[in-house]
Protein backbone atom coordinates (compact mmCIF):
# COMPACT_ATOMS: atom_id res chain seq x y z
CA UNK A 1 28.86 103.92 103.95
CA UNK A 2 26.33 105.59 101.52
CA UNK A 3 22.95 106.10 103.15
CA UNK A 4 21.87 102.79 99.61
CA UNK A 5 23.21 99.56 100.92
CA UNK A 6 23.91 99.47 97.09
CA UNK A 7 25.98 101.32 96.93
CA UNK A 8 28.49 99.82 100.02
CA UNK A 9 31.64 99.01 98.85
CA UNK A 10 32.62 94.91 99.07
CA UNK A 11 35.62 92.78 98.77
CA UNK A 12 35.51 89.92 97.73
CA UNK A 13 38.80 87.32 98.18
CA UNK A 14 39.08 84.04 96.65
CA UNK A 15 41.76 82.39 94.66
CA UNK A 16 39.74 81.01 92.00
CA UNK A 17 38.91 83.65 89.40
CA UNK A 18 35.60 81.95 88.30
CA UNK A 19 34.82 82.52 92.11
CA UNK A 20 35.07 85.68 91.93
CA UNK A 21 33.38 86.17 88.40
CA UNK A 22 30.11 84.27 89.62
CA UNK A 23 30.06 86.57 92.61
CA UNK A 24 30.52 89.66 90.69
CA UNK A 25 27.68 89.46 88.33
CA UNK A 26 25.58 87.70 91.60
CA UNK A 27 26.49 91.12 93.40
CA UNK A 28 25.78 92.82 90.25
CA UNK A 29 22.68 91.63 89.35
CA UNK A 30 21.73 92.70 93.08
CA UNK A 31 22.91 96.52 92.06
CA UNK A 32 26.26 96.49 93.74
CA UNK A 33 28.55 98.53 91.62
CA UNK A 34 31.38 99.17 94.26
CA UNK A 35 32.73 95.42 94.48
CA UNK A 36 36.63 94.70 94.84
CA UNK A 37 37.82 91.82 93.73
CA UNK A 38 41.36 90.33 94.85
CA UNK A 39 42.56 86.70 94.24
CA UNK A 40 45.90 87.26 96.90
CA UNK A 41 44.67 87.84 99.92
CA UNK A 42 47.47 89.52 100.66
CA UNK A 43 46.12 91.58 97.63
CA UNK A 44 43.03 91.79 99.66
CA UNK A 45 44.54 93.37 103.14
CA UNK A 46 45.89 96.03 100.84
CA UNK A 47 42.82 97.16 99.04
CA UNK A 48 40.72 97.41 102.77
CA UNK A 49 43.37 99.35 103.56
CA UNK A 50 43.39 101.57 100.76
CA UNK A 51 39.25 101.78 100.88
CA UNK A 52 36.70 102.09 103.13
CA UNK A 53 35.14 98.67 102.63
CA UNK A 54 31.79 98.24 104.69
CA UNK A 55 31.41 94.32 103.26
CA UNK A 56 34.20 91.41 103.00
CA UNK A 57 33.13 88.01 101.46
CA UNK A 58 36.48 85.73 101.59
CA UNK A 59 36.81 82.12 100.72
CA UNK A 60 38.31 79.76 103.46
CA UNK A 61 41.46 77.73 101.82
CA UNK A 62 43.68 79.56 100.00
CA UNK A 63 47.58 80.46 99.35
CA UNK A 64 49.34 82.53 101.12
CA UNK A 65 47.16 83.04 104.16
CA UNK A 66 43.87 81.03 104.42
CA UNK A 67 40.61 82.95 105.56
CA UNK A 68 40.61 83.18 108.81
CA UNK A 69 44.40 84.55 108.87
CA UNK A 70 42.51 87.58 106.77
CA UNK A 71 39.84 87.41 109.07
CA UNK A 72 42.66 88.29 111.82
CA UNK A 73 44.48 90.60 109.65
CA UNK A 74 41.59 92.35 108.71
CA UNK A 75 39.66 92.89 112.65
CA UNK A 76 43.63 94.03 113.61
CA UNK A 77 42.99 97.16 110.63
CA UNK A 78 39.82 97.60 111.92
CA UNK A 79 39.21 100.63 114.56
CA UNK A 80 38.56 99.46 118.18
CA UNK A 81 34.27 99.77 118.38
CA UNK A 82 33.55 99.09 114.86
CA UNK A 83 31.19 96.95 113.44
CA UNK A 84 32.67 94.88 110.03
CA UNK A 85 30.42 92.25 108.46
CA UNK A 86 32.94 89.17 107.29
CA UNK A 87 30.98 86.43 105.69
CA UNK A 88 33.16 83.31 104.72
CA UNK A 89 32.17 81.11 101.46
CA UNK A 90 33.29 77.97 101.57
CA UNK A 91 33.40 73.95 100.36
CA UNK A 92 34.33 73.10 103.93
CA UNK A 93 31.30 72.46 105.50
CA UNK A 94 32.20 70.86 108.70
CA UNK A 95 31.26 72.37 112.39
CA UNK A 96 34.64 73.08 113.05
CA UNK A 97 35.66 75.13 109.99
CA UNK A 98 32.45 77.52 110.60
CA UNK A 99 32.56 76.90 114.54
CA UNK A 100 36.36 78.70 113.98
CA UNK A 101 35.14 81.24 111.40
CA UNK A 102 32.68 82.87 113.55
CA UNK A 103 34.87 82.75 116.33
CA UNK A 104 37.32 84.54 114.88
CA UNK A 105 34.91 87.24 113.89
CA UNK A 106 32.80 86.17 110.71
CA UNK A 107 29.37 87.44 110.89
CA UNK A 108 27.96 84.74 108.64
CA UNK A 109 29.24 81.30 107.24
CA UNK A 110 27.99 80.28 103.90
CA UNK A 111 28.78 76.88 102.07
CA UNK A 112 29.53 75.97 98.44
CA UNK A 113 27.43 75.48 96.11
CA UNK A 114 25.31 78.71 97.01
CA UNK A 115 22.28 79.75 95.09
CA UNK A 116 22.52 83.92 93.90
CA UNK A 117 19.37 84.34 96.06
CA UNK A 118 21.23 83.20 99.15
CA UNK A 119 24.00 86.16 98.13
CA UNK A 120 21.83 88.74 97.92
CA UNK A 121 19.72 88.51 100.92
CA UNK A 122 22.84 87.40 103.26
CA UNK A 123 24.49 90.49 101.74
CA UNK A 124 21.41 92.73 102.31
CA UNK A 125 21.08 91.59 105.78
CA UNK A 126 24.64 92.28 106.80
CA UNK A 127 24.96 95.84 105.43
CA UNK A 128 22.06 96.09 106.52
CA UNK A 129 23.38 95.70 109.79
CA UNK A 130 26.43 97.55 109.15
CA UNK A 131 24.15 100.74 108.44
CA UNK A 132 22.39 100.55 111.71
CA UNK A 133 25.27 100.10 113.55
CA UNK A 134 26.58 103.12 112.01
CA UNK A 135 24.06 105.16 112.85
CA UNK A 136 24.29 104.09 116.48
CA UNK A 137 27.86 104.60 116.82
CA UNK A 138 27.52 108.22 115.32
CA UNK A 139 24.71 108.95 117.20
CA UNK A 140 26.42 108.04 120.69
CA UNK A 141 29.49 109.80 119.91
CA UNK A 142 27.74 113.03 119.50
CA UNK A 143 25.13 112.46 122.59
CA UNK A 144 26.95 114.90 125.26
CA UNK A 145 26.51 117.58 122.45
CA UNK A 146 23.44 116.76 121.25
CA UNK A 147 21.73 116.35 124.72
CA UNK A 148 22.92 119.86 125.98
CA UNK A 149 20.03 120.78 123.12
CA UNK A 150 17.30 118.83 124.79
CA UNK A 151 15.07 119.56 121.94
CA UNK A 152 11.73 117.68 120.38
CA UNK A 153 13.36 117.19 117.55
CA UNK A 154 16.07 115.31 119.61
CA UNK A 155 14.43 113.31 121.71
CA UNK A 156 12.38 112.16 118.45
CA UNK A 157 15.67 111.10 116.60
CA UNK A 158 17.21 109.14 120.07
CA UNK A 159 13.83 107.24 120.00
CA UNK A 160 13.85 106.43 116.52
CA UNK A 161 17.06 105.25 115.81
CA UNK A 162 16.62 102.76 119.26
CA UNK A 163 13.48 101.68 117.88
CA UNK A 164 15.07 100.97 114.55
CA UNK A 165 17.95 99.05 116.13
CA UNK A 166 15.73 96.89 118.09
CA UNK A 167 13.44 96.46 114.95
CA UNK A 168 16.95 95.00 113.50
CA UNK A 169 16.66 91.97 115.36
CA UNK A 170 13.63 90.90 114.42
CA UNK A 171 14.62 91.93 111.20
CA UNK A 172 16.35 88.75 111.50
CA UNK A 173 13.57 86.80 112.58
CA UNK A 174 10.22 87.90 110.90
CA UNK A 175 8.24 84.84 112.84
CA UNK A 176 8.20 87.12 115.92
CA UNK A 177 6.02 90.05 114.81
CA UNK A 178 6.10 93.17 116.91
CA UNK A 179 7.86 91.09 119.84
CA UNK A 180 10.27 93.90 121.01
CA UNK A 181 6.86 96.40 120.98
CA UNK A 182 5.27 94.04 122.90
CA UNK A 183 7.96 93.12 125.43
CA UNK A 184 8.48 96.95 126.16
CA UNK A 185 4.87 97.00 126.94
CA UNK A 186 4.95 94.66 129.39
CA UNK A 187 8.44 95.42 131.17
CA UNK A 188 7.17 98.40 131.83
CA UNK A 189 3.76 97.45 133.28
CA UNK A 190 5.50 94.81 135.62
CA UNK A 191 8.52 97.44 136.46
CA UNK A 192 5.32 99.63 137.99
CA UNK A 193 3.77 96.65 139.39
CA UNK A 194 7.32 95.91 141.38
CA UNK A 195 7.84 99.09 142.65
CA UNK A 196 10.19 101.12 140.15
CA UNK A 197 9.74 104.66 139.57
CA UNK A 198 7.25 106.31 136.62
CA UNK A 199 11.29 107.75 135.25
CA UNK A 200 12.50 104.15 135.79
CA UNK A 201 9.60 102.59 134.43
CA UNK A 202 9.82 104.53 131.12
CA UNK A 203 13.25 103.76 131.14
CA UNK A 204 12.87 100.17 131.20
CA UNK A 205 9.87 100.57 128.85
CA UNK A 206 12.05 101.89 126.31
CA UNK A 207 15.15 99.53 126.80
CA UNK A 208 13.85 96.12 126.83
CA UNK A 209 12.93 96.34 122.92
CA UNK A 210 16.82 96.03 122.82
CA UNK A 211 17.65 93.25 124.89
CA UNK A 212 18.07 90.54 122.01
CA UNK A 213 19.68 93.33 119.85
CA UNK A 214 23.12 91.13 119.47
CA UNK A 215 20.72 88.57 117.28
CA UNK A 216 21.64 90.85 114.47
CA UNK A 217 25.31 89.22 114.83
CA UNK A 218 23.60 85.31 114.52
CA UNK A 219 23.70 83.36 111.19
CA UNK A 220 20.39 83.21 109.94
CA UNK A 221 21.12 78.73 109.98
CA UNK A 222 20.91 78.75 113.66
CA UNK A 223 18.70 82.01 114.62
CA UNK A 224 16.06 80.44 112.15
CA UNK A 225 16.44 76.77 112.52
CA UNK A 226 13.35 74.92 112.99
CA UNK A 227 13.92 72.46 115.50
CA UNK A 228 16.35 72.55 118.66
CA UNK A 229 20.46 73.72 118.35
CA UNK A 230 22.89 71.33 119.03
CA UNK A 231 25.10 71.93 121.70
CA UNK A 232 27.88 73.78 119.10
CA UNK A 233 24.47 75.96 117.76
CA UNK A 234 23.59 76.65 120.97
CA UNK A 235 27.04 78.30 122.32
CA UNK A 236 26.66 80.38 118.97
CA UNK A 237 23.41 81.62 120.00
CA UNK A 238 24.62 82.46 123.29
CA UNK A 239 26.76 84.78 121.51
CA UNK A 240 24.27 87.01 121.08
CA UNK A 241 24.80 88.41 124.61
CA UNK A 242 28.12 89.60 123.94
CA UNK A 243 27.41 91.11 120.68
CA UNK A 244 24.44 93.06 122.08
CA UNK A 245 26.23 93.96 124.76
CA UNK A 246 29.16 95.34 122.45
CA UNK A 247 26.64 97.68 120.44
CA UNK A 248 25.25 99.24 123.53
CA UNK A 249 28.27 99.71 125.12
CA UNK A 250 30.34 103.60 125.48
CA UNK A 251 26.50 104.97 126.04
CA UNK A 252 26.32 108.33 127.56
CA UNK A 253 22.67 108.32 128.37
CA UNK A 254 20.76 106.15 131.55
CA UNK A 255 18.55 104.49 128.73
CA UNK A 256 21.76 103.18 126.63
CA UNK A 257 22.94 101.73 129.90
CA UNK A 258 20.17 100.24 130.92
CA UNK A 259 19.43 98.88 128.05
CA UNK A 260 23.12 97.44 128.29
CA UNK A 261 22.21 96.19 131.23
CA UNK A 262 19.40 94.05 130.11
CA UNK A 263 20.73 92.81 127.04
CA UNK A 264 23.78 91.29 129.55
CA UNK A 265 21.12 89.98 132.36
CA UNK A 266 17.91 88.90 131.04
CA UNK A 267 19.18 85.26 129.96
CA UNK A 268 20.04 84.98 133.92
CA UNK A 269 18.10 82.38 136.19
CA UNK A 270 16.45 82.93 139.47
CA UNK A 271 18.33 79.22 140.25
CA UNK A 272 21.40 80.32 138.56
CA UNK A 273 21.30 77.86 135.51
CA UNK A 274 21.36 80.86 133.37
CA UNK A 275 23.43 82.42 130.93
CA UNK A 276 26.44 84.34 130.53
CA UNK A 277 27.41 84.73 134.26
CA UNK A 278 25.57 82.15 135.90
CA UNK A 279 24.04 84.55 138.20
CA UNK A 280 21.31 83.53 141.05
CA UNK A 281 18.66 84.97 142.87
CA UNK A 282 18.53 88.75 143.75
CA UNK A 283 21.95 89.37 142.61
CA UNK A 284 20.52 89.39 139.08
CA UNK A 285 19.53 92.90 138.56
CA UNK A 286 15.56 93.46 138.94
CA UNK A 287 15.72 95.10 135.49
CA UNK A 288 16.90 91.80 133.96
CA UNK A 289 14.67 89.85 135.94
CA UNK A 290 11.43 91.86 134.86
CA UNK A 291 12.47 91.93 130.89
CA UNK A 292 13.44 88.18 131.43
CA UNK A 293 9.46 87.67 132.35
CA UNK A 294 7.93 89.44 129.79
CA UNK A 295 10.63 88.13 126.96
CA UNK A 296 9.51 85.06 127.65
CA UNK A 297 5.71 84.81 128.84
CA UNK A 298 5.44 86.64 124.86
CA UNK A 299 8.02 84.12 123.49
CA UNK A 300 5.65 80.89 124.95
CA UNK A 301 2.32 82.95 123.53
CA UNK A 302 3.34 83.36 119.89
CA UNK A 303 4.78 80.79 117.22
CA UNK A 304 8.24 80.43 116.49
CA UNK A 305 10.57 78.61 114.28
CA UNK A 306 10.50 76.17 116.84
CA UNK A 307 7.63 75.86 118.34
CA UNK A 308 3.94 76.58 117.98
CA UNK A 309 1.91 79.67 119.78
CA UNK A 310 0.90 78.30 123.25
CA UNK A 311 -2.76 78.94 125.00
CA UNK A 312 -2.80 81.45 127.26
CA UNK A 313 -3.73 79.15 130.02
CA UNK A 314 -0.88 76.88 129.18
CA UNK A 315 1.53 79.99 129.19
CA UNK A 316 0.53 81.11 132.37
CA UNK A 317 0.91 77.56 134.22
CA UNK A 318 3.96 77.66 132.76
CA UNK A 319 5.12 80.53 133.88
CA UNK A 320 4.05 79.77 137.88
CA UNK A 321 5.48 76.34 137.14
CA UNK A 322 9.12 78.60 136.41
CA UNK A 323 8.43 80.66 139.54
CA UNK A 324 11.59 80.07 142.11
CA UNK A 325 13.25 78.27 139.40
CA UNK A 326 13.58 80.35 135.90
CA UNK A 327 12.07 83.45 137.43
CA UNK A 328 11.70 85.02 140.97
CA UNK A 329 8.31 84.28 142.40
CA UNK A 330 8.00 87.86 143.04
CA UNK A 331 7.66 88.61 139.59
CA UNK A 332 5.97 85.99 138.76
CA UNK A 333 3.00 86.97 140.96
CA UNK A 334 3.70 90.40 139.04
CA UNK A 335 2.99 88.89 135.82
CA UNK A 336 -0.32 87.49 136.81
CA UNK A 337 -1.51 90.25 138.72
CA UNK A 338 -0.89 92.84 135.52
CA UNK A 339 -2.60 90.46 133.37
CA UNK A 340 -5.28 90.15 135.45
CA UNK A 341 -5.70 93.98 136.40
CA UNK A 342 -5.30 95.33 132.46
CA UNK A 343 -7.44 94.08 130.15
CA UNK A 344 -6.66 97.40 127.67
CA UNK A 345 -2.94 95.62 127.76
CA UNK A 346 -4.71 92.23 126.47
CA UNK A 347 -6.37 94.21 123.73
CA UNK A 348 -3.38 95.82 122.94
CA UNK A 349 -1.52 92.47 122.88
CA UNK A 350 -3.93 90.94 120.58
CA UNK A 351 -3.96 94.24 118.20
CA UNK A 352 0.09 93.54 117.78
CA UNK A 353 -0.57 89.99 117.22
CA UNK A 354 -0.04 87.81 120.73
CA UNK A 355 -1.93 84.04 119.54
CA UNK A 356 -4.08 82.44 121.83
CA UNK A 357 -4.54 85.79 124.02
């Protein structure tokens, strides 16, 4: 993929040719020149084989093999580790047509009639995406070589392109501000607090900015939506888990697996209502436990789509309220005890944003 989304390469399938004119000049107008336009979709498996497509929009119902057959044929052509952004277009719009499109791999489900606006930032946001994931993937395949180096210059590139990444997700959701600086921040003050190592601690420091990484794989509809998911929404947010964990995974460094790590375990519950493995108590890694804390003491402190910015007092009963139940009571003590004993962190917090602090 060229280093100017523009300049990605899309195909688009549907089997109505004023389909695909409307979404030529829409990807046109947005400067896409490289677009591929196939009304077969057998047409279509042909031409990603023949190219190196980094984009595929493909209507739902059509002849020959309907949308999410492509989808199938498509993730079967694609190498094991790779990251393809599928985005179906369609009139369908019930939950089970898009709760089966993203299951089968779409990235994003958009309905008909769609306004060229909608194209062009969905589009954006997925190559977007794409390019990032890129990066990582060639970065961690030439780690071993590059680390034998161990130069300034080195160390400055790992931390930039994990910064980046993590900036991706919130890239999706602008309401949070510098959320990933700030949980960092505070992971790694409560790591110290609980007894981790200064290497450990700016370990974790560095890895929790990635633990809601896999948002970057959530349709904007649900990551976005003002108001609570519905059960269907919510097991498509859960998602994000999984998709994180897919990015981060085949890391050769102790940060990439960490932050692996965290991005599996920090949705975990001290009572084991949590999410994806149900796990309770101390067998949820301290790591996940800490970055669960500070994800969400910052989360309750600062607006969302959902919800308005909560006083700090409010946030903090909370959070005691959670101890034994959401959160270990060990790190809940933690929590108060670093707020309480750094007022350069409030200052800090307040300087990146953090309402009511």
């Amino acid at each position: 993929m060229d280093a100017r989304p523009a300049q990605a390469t899309i195909l688009i399938v549907d089997d109505e040719e004023a389909n695909l004119l409307l979404l030529e000049r829409i990807l046109g107008s947005g400067g896409y020149t490289r677009v591929i336009a196939a009304s077969d979709p057998r047409d279509a498996i042909r031409h990603f084989e023949e190219s190196d497509v980094d984009l595929v929009i493909t209507d739902l119902h059509m002849p020959h093999l309907s949308g999410l057959e492509l989808i199938d044929a498509l993730i079967e052509r694609t190498a094991a580790g790779s990251y393809l952004p599928i985005a179906m277009i369609t009139a369908d719009v019930s939950p089970e047509a898009e709760q089966e499109a993203l299951s089968r791999g779409a990235k994003d489900f958009i309905t008909k009639p769609f306004k060229a606006s909608q194209i062009h930032i969905r589009v954006h946001n997925l190559l977007h995406t794409r390019q990032l994931h890129l990066e990582l993937q060639r970065y961690t395949e030439n780690l071993e070589a590059l680390v034998q180096e161990r130069t300034i210059e080195l160390e400055a590139a790992r931390l930039d392109i994990l910064e980046r990444l993590a900036q991706a997700a919130e890239f999706r959701d602008h309401t949070t501000g510098r959320h990933t600086h700030r949980v960092g921040v505070l992971a790694g003050l409560l790591a110290a607090k609980v007894g981790f190592s200064d290497s450990e601690v700016e370990l974790i420091k560095q890895a929790a900015p990635l633990h809601d990484v896999g948002k970057i794989g959530i349709p904007d509809h649900i990551l976005l939506k003002p108001g609570k998911l519905t059960s269907d929404e919510f097991a498509t947010m859960t998602q994000h888990v999984g998709v994180g964990v897919k990015l981060l995974s085949r890391g050769q460094s102790d940060l990439i697996h960490l932050a692996e790590l965290i991005a599996l375990t920090h949705h975990e519950r001290w009572d084991g209502s949590g999410y994806p493995r149900g796990l309770k108590g101390d067998a949820i890694p301290l790591a996940g436990q800490v970055v669960a804390v500070a994800d969400v003491f910052d989360t309750l402190v600062n607006e969302r789509p959902y919800k308005p910015a909560w006083p700090y007092d409010n946030a903090v009963a909370e959070m005691q309220r959670q101890g034994g139940h959401w959160f270990s009571p060990r790190l809940v003590e933690a929590l108060l005890e670093v707020l309480g004993e750094n007022p350069d962190l409030l200052e800090e917090l307040k300087s990146v944003g953090v309402a009511a602090l």
